[in-house]
Protein backbone atom coordinates (compact mmCIF):
# COMPACT_ATOMS: atom_id res chain seq x y z
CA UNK A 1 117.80 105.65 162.06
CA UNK A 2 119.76 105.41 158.75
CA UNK A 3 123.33 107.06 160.84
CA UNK A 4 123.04 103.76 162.62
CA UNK A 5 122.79 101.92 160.50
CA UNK A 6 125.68 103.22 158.31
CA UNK A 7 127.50 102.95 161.64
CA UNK A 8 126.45 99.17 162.33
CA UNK A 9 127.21 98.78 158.50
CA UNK A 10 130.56 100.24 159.17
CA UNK A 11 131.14 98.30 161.98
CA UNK A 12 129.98 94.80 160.73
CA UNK A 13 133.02 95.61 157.50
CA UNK A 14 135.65 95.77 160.16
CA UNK A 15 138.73 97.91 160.83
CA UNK A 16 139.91 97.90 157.22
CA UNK A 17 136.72 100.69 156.38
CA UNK A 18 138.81 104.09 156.67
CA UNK A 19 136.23 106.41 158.14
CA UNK A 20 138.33 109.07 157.07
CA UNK A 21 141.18 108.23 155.52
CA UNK A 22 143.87 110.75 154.02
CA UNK A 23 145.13 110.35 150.45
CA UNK A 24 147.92 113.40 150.95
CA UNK A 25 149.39 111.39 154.29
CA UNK A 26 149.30 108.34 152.55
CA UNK A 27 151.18 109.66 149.67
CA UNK A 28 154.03 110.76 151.99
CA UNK A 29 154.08 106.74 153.48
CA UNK A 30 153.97 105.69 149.78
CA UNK A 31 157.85 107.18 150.62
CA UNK A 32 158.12 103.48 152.06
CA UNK A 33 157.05 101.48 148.45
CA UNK A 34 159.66 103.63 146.03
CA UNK A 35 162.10 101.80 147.05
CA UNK A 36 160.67 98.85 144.90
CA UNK A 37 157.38 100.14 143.25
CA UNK A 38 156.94 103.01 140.76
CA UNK A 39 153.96 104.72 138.89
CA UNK A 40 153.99 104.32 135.07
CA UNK A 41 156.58 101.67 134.72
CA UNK A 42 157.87 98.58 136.44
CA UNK A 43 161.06 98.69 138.86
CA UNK A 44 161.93 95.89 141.12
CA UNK A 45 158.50 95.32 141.95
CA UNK A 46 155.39 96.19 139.59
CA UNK A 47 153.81 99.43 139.18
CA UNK A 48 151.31 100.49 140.88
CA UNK A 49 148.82 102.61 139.19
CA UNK A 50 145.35 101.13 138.48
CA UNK A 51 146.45 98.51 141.56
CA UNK A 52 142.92 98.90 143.19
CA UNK A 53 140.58 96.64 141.55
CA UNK A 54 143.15 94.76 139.55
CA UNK A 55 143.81 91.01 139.67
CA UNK A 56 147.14 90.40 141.66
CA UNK A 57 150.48 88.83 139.78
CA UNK A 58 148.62 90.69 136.52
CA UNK A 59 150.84 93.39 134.78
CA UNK A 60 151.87 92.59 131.60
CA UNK A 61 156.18 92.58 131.72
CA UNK A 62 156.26 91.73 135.49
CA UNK A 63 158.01 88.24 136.92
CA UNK A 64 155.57 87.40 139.71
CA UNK A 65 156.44 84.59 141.96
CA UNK A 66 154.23 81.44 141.61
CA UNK A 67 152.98 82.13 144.89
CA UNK A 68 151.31 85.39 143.58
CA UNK A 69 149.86 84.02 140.56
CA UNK A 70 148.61 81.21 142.16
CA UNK A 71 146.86 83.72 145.21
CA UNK A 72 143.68 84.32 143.85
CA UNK A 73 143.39 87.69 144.93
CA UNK A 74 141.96 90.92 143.63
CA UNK A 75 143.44 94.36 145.20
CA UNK A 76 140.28 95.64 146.74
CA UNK A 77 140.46 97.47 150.11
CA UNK A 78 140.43 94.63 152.16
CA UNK A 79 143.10 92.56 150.28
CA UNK A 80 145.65 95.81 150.25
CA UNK A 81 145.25 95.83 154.18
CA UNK A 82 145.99 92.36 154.91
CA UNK A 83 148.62 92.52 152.13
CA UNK A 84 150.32 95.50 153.28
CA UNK A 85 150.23 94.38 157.11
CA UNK A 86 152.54 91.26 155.82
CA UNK A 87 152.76 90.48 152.62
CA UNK A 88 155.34 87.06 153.35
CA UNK A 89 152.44 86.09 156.19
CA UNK A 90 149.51 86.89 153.28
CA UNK A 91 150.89 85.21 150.59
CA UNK A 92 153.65 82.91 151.40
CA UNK A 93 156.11 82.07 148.95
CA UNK A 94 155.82 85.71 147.77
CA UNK A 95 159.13 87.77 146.68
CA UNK A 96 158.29 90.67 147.78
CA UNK A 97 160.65 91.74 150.57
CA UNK A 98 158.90 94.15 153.13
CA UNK A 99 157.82 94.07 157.04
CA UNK A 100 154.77 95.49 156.39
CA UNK A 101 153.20 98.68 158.04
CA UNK A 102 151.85 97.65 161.25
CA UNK A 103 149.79 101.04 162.13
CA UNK A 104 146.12 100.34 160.52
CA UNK A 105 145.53 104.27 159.82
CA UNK A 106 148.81 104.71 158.55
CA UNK A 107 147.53 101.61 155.97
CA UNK A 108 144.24 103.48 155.44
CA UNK A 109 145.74 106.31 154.18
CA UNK A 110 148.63 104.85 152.03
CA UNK A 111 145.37 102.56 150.52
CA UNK A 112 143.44 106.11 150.11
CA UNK A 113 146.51 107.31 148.04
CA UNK A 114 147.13 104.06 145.74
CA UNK A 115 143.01 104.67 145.04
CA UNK A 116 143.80 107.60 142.94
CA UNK A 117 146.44 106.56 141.12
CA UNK A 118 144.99 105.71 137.92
């Protein structure tokens, strides 16, 4: 009885639950974020350590657009998949500059990795 009902539970939170997502495959598609994001220290976007459970458009030093400060959001799970799906279509008016990563495991990992980055 309680297996289905973690599985209904599981169900019921929707596709962005990773049943078994993969930290070390997300930190390879991480590859796709250097470009603009960093650990430790802003580059052209903000760093990203600590980024799940933080308040968007909130380290200290950044320029955020208006449309990020303005968002409302806090980087849980959920947020981080819609986000990283299409940021521009998520938040728009937002600078950040990137198609998004369409695959939803390939998400679930990269989200996997950013959770241990302290």
């Amino acid at each position: 009885m309680r297996k289905w009902v973690l599985a209904v539970a599981m169900i019921a939170a929707g596709p962005t639950v990773a049943m078994s997502a993969d930290a070390d495959a997300g930190k390879t598609i991480f590859n796709k974020c250097k470009a603009c994001h960093q650990v430790g220290k802003n580059g052209v976007g903000p760093h990203l350590d600590g980024v799940v459970g933080r308040k968007a458009a909130s380290v200290e030093g950044y320029n955020y657009s208006e449309a990020l400060k303005k968002s409302d959001i806090t980087w849980d799970e959920a947020a981080l998949d819609k986000w990283i799906t299409d940021p521009k279509k998520d938040v728009p008016g937002t600078k950040m500059i990137f198609a998004g990563i369409k695959d939803p495991d390939d998400r679930a990992n990269l989200i996997e990795y950013l959770k241990t980055l302290k």
